[in-house]
PDB file of N, CA and C in Angstrom:
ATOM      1  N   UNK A   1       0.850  -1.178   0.000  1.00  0.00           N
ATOM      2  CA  UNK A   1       0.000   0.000   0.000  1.00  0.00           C
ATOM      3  C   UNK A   1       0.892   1.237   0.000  1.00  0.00           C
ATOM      4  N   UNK A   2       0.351   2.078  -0.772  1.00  0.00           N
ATOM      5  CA  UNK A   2       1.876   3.424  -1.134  1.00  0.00           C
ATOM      6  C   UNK A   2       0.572   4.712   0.622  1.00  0.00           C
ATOM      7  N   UNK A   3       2.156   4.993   1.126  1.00  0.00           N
ATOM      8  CA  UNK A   3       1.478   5.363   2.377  1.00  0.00           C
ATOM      9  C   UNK A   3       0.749   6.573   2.523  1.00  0.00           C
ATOM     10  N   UNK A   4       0.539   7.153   0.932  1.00  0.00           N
ATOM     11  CA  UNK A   4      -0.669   8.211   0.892  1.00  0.00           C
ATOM     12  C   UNK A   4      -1.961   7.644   0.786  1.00  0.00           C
ATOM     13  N   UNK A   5      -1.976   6.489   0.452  1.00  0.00           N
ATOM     14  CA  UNK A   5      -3.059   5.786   0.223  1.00  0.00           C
ATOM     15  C   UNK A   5      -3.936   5.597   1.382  1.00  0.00           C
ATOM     16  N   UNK A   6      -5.224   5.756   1.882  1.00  0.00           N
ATOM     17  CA  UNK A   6      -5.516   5.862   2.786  1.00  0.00           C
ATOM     18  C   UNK A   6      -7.219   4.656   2.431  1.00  0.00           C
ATOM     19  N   UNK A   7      -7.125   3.558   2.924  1.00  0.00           N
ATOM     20  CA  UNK A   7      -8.508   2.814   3.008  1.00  0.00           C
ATOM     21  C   UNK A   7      -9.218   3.389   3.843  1.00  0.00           C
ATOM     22  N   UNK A   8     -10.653   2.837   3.514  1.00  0.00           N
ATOM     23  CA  UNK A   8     -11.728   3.458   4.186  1.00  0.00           C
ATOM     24  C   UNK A   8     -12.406   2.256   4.144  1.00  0.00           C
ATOM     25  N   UNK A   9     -13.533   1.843   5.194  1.00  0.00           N
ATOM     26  CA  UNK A   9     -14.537   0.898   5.263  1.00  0.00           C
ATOM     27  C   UNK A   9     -15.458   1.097   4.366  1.00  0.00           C
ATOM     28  N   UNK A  10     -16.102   2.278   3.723  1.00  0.00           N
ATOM     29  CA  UNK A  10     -17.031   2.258   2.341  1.00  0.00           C
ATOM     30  C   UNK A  10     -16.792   1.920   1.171  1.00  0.00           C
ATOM     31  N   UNK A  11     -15.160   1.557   1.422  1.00  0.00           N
ATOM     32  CA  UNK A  11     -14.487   1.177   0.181  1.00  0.00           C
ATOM     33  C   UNK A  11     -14.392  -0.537   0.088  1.00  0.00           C
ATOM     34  N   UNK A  12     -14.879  -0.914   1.585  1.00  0.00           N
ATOM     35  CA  UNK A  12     -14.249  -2.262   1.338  1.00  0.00           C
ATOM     36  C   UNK A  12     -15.575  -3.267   0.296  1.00  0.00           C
ATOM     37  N   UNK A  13     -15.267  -4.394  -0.054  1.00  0.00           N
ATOM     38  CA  UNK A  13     -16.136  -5.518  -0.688  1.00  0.00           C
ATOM     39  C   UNK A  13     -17.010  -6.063   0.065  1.00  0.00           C
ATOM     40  N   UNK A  14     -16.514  -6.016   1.464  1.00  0.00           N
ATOM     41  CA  UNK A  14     -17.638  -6.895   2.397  1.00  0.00           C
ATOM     42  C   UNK A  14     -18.024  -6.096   3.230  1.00  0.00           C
ATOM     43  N   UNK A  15     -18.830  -6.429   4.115  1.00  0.00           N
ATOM     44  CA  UNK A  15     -19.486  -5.613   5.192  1.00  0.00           C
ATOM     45  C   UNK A  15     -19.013  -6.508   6.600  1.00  0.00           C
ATOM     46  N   UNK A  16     -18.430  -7.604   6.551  1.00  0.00           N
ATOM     47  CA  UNK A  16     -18.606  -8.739   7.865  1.00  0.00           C
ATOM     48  C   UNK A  16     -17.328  -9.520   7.947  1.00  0.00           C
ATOM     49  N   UNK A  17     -16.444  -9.787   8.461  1.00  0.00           N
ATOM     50  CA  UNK A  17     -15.510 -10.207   8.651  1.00  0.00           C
ATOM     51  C   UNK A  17     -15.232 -11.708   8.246  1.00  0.00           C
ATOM     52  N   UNK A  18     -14.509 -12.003   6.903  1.00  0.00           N
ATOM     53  CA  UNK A  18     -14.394 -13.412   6.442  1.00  0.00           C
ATOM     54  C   UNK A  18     -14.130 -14.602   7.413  1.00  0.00           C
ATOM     55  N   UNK A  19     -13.341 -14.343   8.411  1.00  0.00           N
ATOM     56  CA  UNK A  19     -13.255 -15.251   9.247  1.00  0.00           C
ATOM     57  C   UNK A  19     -14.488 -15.343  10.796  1.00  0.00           C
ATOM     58  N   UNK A  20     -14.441 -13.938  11.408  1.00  0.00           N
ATOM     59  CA  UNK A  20     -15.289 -13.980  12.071  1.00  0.00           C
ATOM     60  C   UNK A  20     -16.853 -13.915  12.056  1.00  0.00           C
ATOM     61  N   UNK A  21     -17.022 -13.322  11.199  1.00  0.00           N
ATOM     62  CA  UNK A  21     -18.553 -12.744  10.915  1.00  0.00           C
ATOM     63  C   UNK A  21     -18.878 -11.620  11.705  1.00  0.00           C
ATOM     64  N   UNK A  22     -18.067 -11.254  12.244  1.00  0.00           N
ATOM     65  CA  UNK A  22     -18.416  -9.770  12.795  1.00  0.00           C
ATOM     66  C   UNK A  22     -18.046  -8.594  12.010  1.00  0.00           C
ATOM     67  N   UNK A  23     -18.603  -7.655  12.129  1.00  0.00           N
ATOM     68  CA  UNK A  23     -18.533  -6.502  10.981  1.00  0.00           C
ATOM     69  C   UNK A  23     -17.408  -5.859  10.671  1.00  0.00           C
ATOM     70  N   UNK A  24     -16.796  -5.477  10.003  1.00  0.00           N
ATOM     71  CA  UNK A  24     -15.691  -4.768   9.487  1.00  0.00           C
ATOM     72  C   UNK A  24     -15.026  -3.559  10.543  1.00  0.00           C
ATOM     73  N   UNK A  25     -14.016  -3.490  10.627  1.00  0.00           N
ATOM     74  CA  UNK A  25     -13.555  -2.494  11.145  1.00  0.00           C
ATOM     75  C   UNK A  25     -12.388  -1.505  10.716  1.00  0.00           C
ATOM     76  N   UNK A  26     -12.523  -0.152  10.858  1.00  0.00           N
ATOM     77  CA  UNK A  26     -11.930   0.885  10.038  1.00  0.00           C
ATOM     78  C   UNK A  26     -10.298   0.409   9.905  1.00  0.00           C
ATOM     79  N   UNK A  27      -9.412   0.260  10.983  1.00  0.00           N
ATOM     80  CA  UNK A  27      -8.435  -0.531  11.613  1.00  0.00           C
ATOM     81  C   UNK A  27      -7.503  -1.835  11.055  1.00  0.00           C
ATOM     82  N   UNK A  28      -9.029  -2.420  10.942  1.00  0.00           N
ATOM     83  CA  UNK A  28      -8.635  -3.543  10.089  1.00  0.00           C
ATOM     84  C   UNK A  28      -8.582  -4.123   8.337  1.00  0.00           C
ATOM     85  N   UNK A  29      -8.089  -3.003   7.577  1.00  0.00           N
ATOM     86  CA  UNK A  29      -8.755  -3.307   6.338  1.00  0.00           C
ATOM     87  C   UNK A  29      -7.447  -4.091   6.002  1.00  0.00           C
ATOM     88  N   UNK A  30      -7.619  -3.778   4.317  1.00  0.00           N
ATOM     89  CA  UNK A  30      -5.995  -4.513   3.628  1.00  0.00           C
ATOM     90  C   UNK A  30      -6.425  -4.804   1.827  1.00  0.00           C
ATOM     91  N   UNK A  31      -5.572  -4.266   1.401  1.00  0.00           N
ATOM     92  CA  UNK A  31      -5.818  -4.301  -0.322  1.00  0.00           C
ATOM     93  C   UNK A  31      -5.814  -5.737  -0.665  1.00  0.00           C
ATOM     94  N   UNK A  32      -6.635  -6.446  -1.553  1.00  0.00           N
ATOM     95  CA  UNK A  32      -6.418  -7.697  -2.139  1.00  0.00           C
ATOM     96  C   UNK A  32      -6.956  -7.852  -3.594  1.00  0.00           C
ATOM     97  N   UNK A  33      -5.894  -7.470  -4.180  1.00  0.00           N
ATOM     98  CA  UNK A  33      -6.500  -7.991  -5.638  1.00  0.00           C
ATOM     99  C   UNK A  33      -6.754  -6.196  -6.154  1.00  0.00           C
ATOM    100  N   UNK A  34      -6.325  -5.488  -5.576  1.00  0.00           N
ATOM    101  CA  UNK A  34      -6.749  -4.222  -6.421  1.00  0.00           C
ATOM    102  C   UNK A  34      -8.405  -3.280  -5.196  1.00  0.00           C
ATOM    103  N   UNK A  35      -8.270  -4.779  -4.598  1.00  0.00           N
ATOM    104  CA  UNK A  35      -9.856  -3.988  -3.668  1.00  0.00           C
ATOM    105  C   UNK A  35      -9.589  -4.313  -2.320  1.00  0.00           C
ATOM    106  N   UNK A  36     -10.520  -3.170  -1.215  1.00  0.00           N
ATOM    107  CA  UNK A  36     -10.477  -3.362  -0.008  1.00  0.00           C
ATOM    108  C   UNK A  36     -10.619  -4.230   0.177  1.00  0.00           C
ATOM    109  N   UNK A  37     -10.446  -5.046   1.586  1.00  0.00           N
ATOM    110  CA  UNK A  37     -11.022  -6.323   1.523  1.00  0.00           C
ATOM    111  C   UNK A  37     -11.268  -5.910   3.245  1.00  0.00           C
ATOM    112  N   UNK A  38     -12.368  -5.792   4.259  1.00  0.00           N
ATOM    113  CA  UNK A  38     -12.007  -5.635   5.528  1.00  0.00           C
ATOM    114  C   UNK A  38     -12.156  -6.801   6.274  1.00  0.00           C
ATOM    115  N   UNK A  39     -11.660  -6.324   7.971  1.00  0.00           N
ATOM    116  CA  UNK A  39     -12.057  -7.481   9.184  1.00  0.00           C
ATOM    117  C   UNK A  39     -12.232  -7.159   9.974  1.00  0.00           C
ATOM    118  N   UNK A  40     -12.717  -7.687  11.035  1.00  0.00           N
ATOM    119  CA  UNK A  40     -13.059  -7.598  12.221  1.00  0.00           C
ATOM    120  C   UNK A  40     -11.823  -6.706  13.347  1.00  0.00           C
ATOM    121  N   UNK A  41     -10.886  -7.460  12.844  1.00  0.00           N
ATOM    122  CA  UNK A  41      -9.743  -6.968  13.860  1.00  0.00           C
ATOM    123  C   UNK A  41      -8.374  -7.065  13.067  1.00  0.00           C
ATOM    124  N   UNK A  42      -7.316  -6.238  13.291  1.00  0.00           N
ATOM    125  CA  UNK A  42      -5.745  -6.334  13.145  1.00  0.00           C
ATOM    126  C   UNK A  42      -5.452  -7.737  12.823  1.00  0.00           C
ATOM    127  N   UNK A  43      -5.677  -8.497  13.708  1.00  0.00           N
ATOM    128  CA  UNK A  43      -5.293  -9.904  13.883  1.00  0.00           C
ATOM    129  C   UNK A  43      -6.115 -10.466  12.771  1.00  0.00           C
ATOM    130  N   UNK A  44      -7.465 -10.693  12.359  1.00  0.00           N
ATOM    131  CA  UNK A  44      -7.491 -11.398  11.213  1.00  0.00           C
ATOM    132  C   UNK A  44      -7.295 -10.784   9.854  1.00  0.00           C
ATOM    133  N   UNK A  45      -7.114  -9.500   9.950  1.00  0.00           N
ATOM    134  CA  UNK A  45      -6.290  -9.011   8.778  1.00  0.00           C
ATOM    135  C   UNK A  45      -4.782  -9.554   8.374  1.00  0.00           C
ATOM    136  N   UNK A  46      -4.392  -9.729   9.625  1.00  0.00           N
ATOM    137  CA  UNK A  46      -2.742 -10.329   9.769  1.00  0.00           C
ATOM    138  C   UNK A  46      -2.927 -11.763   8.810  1.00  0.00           C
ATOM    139  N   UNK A  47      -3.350 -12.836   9.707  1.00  0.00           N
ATOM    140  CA  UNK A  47      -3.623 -13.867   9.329  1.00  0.00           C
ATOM    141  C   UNK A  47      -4.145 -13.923   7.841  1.00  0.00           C
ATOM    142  N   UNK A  48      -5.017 -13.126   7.134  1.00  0.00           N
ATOM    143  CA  UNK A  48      -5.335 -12.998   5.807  1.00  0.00           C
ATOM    144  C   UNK A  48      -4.114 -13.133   4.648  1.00  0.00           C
ATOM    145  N   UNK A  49      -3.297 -11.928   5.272  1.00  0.00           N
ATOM    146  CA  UNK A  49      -2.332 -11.587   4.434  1.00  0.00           C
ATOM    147  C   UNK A  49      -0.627 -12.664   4.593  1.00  0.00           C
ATOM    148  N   UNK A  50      -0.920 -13.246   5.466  1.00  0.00           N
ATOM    149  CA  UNK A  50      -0.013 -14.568   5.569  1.00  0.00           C
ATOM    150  C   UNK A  50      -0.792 -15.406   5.205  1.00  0.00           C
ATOM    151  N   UNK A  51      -2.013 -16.166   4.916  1.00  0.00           N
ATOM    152  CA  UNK A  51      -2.538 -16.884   4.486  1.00  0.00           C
ATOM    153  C   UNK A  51      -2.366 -16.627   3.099  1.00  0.00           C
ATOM    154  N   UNK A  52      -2.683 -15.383   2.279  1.00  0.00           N
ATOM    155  CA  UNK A  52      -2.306 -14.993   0.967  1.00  0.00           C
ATOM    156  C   UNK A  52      -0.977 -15.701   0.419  1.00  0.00           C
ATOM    157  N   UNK A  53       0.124 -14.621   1.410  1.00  0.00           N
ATOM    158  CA  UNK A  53       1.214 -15.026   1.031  1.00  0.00           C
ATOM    159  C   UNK A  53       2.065 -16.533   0.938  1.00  0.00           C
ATOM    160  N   UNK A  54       1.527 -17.444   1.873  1.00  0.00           N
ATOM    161  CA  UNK A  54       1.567 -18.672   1.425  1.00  0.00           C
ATOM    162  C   UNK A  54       1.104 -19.227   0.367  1.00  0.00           C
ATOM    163  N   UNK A  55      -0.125 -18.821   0.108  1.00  0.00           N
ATOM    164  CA  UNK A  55      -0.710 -19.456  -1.603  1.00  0.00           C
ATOM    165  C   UNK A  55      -0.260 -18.862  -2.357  1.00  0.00           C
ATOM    166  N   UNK A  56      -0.031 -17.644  -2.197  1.00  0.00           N
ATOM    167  CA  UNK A  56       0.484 -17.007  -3.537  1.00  0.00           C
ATOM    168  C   UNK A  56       1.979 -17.545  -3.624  1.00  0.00           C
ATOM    169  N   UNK A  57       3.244 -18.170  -2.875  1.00  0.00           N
ATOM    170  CA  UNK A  57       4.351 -18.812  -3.224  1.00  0.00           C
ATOM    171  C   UNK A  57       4.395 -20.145  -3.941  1.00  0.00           C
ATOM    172  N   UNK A  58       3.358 -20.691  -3.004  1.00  0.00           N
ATOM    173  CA  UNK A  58       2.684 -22.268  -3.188  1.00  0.00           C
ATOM    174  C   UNK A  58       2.487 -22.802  -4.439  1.00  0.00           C
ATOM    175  N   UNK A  59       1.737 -21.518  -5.155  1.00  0.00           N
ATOM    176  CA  UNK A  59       1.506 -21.537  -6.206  1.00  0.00           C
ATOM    177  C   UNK A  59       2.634 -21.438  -7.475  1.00  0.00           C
ATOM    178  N   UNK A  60       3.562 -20.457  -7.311  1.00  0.00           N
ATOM    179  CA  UNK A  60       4.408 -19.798  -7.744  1.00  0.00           C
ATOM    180  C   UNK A  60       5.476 -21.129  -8.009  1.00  0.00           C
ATOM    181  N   UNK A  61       5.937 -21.563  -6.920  1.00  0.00           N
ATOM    182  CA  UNK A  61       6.802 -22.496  -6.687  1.00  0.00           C
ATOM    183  C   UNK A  61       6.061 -23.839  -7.362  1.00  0.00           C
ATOM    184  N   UNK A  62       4.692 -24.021  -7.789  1.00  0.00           N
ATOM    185  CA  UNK A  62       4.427 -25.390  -8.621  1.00  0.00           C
ATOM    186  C   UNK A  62       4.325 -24.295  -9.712  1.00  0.00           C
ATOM    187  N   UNK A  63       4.573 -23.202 -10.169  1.00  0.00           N
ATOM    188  CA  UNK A  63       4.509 -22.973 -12.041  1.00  0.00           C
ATOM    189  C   UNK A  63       5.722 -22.910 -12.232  1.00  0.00           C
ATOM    190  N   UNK A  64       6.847 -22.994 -11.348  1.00  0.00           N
ATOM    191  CA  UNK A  64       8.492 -22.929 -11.544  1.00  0.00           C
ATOM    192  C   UNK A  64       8.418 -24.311 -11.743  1.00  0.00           C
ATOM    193  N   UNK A  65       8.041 -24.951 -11.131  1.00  0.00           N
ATOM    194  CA  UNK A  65       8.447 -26.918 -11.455  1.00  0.00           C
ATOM    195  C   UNK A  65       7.339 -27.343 -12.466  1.00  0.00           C
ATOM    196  N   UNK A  66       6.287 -26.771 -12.668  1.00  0.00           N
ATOM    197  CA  UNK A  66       5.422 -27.135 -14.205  1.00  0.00           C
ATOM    198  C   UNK A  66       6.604 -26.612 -15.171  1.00  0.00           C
ATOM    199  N   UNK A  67       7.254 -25.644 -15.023  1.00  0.00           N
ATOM    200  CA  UNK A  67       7.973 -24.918 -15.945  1.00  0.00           C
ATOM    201  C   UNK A  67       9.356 -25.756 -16.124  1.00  0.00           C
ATOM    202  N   UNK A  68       9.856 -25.970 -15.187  1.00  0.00           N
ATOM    203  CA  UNK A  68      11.417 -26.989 -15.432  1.00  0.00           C
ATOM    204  C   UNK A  68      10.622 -28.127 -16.199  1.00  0.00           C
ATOM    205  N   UNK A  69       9.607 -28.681 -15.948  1.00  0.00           N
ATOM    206  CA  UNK A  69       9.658 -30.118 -16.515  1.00  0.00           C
ATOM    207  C   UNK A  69       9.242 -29.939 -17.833  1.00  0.00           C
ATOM    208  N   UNK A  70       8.290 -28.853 -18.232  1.00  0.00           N
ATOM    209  CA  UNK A  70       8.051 -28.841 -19.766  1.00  0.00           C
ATOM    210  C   UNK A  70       9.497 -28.818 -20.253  1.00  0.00           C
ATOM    211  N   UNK A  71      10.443 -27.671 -19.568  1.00  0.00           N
ATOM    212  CA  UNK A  71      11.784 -27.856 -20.219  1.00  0.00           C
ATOM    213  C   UNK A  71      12.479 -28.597 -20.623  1.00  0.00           C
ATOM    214  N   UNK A  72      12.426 -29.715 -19.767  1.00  0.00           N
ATOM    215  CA  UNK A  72      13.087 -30.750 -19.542  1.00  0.00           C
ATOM    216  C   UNK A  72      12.643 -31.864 -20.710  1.00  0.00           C
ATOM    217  N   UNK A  73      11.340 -31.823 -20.662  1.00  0.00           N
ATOM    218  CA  UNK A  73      10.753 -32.573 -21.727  1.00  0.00           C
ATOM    219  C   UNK A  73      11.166 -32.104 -23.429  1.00  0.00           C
ATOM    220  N   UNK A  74      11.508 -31.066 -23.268  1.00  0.00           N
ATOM    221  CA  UNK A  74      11.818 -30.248 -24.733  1.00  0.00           C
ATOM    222  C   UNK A  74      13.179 -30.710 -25.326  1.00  0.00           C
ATOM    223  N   UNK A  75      14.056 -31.280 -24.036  1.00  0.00           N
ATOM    224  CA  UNK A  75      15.046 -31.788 -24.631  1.00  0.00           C
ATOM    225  C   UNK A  75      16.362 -31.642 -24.249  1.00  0.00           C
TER     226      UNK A  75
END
């Protein structure tokens, strides 16, 4: 997030907290994908964005080894 950037809760996608179900809080937001995304609290915002960042390597790291083996297959 560039630190002029300032979220707001009217901006976010949800109204209720993905993990908890309790409503959004100003505190707790976090960009995903280009959009607010909010939570309940700091803490499951935290957890969001380490949960992200694991899939998003997870992922990364099986299109590097889809990618060696087509290579590999090429010859």
């Amino acid at each position: 997030m560039v630190a002029s950037e300032i979220l707001k809760v009217e901006d976010a996608v949800n109204t209720t907290c993905p993990w908890s179900g309790q409503p959004i809080s100003g505190d707790a937001l976090t960009l995903y994908r280009e959009r607010v995304v909010g939570f309940c609290n700091p803490g499951c915002r935290d957890k969001f964005e380490i949960a992200v960042r694991h899939f998003d390597t997870a992922l990364q790291a099986e299109l590097h080894i889809g990618s060696q083996a087509r290579q590999a297959d090429r010859g």
